[in-house]
Protein backbone atom coordinates (compact mmCIF):
# COMPACT_ATOMS: atom_id res chain seq x y z
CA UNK A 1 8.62 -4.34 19.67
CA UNK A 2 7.51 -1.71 17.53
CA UNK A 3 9.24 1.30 19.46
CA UNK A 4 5.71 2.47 19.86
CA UNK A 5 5.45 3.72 23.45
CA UNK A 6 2.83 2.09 25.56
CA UNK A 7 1.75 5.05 27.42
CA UNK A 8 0.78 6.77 23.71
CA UNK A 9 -1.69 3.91 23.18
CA UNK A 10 -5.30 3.31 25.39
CA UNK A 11 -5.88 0.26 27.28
CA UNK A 12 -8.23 -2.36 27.19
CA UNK A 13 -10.33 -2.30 31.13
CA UNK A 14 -10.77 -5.92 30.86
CA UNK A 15 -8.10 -7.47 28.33
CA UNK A 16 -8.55 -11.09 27.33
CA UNK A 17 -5.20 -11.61 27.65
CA UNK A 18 -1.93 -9.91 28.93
CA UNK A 19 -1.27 -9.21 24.66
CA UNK A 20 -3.97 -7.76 24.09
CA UNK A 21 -3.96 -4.74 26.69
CA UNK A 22 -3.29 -1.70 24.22
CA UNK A 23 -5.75 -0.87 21.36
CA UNK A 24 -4.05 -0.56 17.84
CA UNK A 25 -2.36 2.15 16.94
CA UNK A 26 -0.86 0.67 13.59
CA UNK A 27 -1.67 -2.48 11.63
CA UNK A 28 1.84 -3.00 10.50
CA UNK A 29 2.67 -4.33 14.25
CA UNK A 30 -0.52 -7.53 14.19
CA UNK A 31 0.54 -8.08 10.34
CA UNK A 32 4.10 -8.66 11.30
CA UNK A 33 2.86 -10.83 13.97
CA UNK A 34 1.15 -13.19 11.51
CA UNK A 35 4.09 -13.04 9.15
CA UNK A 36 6.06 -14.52 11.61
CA UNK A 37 3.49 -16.94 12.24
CA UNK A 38 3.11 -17.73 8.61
CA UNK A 39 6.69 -17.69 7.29
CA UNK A 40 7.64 -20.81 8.59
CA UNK A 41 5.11 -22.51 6.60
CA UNK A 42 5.06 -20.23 3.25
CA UNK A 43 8.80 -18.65 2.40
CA UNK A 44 6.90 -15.58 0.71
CA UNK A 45 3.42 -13.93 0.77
CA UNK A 46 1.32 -11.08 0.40
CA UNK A 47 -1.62 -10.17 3.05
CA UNK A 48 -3.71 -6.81 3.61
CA UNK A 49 -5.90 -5.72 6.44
CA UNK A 50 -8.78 -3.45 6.39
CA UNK A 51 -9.21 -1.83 9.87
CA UNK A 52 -9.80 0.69 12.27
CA UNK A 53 -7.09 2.15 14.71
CA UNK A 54 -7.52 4.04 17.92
CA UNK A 55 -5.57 7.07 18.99
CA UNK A 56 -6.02 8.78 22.32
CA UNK A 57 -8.19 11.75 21.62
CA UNK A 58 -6.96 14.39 24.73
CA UNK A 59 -10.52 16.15 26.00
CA UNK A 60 -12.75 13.70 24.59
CA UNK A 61 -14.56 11.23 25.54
CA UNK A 62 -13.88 8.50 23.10
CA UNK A 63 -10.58 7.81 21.21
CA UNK A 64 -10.21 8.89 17.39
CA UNK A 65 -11.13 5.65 15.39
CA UNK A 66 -9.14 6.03 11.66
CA UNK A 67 -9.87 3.70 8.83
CA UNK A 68 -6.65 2.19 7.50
CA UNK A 69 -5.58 -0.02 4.84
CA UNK A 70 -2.53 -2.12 4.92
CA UNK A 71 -0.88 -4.45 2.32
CA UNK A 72 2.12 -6.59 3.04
CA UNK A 73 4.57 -8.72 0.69
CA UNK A 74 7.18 -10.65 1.80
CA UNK A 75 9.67 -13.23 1.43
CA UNK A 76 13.45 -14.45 1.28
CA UNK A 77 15.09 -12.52 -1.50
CA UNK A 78 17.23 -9.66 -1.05
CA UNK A 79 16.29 -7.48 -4.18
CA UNK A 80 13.76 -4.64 -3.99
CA UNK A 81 11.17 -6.59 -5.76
CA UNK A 82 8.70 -6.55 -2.73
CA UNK A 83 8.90 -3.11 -2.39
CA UNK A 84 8.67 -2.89 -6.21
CA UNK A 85 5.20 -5.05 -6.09
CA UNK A 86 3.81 -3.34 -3.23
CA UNK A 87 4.74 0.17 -4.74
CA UNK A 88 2.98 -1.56 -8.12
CA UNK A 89 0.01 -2.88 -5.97
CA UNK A 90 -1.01 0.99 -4.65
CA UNK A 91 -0.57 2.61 -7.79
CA UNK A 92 -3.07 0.09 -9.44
CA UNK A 93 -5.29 1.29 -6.47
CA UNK A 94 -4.86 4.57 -7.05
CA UNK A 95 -5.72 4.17 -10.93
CA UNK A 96 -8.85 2.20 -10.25
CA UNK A 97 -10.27 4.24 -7.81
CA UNK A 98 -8.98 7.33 -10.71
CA UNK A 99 -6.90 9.30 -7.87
CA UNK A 100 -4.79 11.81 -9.15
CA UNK A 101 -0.89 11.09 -8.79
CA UNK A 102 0.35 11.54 -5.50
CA UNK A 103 3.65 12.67 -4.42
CA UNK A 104 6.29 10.57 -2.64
CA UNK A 105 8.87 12.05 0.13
CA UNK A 106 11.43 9.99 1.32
CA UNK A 107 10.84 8.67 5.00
CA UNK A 108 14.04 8.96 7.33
CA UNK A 109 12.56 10.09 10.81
CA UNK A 110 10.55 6.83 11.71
CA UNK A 111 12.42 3.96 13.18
CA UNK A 112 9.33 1.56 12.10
CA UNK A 113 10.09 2.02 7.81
CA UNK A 114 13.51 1.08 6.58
CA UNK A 115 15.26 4.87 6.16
CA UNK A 116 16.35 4.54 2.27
CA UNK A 117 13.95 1.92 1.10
CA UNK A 118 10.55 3.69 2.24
CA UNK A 119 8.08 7.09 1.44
CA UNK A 120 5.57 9.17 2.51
CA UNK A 121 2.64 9.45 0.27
CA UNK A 122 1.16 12.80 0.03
CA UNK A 123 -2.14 13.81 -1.18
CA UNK A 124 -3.68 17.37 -1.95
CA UNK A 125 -0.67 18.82 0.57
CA UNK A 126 -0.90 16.19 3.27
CA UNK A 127 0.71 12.80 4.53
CA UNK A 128 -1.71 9.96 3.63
CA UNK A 129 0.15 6.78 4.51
CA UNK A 130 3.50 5.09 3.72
CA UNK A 131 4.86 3.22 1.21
CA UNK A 132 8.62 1.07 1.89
CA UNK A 133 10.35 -2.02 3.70
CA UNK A 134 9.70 -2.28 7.46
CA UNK A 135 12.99 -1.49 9.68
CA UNK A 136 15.05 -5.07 9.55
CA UNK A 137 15.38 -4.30 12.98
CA UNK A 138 11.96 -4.28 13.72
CA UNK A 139 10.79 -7.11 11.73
CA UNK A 140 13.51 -9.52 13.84
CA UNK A 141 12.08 -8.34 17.18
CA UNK A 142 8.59 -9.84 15.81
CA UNK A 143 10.95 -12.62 15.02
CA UNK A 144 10.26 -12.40 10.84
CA UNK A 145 13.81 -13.35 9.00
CA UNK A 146 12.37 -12.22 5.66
CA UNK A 147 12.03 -8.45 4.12
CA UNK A 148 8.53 -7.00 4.58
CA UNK A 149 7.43 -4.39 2.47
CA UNK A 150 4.13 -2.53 2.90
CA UNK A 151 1.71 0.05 2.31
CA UNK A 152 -0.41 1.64 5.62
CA UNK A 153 -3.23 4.22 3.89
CA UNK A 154 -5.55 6.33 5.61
CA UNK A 155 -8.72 5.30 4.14
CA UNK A 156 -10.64 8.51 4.86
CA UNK A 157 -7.85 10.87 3.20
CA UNK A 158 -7.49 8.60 0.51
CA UNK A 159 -11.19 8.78 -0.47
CA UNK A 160 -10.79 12.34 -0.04
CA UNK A 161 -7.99 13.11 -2.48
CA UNK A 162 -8.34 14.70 -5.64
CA UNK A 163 -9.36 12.61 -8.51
CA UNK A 164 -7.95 12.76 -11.90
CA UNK A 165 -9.80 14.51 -14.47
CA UNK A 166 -11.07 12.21 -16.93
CA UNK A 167 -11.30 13.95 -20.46
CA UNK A 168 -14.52 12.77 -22.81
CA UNK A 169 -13.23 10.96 -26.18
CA UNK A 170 -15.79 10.11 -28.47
CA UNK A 171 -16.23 7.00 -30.31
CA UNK A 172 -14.46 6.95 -33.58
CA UNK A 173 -17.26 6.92 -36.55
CA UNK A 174 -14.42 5.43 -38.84
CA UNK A 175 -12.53 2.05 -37.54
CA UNK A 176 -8.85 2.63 -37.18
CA UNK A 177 -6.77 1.05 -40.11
CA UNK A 178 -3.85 -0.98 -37.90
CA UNK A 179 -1.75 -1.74 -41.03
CA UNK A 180 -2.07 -0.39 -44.51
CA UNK A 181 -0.87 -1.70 -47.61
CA UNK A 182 -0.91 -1.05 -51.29
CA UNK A 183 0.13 -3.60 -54.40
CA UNK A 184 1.23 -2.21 -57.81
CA UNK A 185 0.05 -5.02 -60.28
CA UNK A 186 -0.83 -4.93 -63.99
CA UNK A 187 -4.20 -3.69 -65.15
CA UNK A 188 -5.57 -7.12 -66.14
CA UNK A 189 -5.14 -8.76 -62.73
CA UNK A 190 -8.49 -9.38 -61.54
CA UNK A 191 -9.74 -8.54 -57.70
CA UNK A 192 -10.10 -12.47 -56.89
CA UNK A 193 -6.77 -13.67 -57.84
């Protein structure tokens, strides 16, 4: 559903089902899964996942397992504004955690991110994660009739990016004056009145 190719993903020996044969390679796919589960009930939402994907790992024994971090918003409306809160929800990440800015590249080469409405986020010279609205095309095929915007972040390069600097200000010994204001009056006006 996700144009990922099967034969790029491993497989379960013993699967509990026939859905769950191939290990994750993305949490986007299993998030749009429960947004079509969900949207019936809810017309909007948000959701995030905190996981680990696998990716076969040619000459070694065991697969490459990659901390990600995904946050989804979506609902009815046909603005940007879920794109607008998601691209608000990493950048109050990013500030928390005091990451220095990170630049964005537009995405046009990956069927799974909507071509104009999605970007690559790129830390210290390298691709971190993405940032956009999922493919409409792909979100129907999961059977979700809303827009889906997300964030997918490699946890491990995004604890590794550069933080900002943080410069030392020192408490101000005098208070700030907010608003001044001065009164001409007569010389025999007293302070009280």
């Amino acid at each position: 559903k996700a144009g990922i190719a099967p034969s790029s993903t491993l497989t379960v020996a013993n699967p509990l089902s026939s859905d769950f044969v191939h290990m994750r390679t993305s949490l986007i796919t299993s998030a749009l899964a429960t947004v079509a589960a969900n949207q019936g009930m809810t017309s909007q939402g948000e959701l995030f996942e905190s996981a680990m994907i696998y990716r076969k790992n040619e000459g070694a024994a065991l697969p490459d397992e990659l901390p990600r971090v995904a946050v989804f918003s979506y609902g009815p409306e046909q603005d940007d504004r879920y794109f607008r809160r998601i691209k608000g929800a990493f950048d109050a990440w990013r500030k928390a955690e005091n990451k220095a800015d990170m630049a964005m590249v537009r995405v046009t080469d990956d069927p799974l991110w909507h071509p104009g409405r999605s970007v690559s986020v790129i830390a210290d010279g390298k691709e971190i994660g993405r940032i956009g609205e999922i493919h409409p095309a792909i979100a129907r095929r999961f059977g979700v009739d809303r827009r889906v915007a997300a964030f997918d972040i490699d946890l491990t390069a995004f604890i590794a990016a550069p933080n900002s600097a943080r410069a030392y200000h020192p408490i101000p010994q005098i208070p700030p004056v907010l608003r001044d204001a001065a009164f001409i009056v007569s010389e025999r006006v007293e302070y009280a009145s």
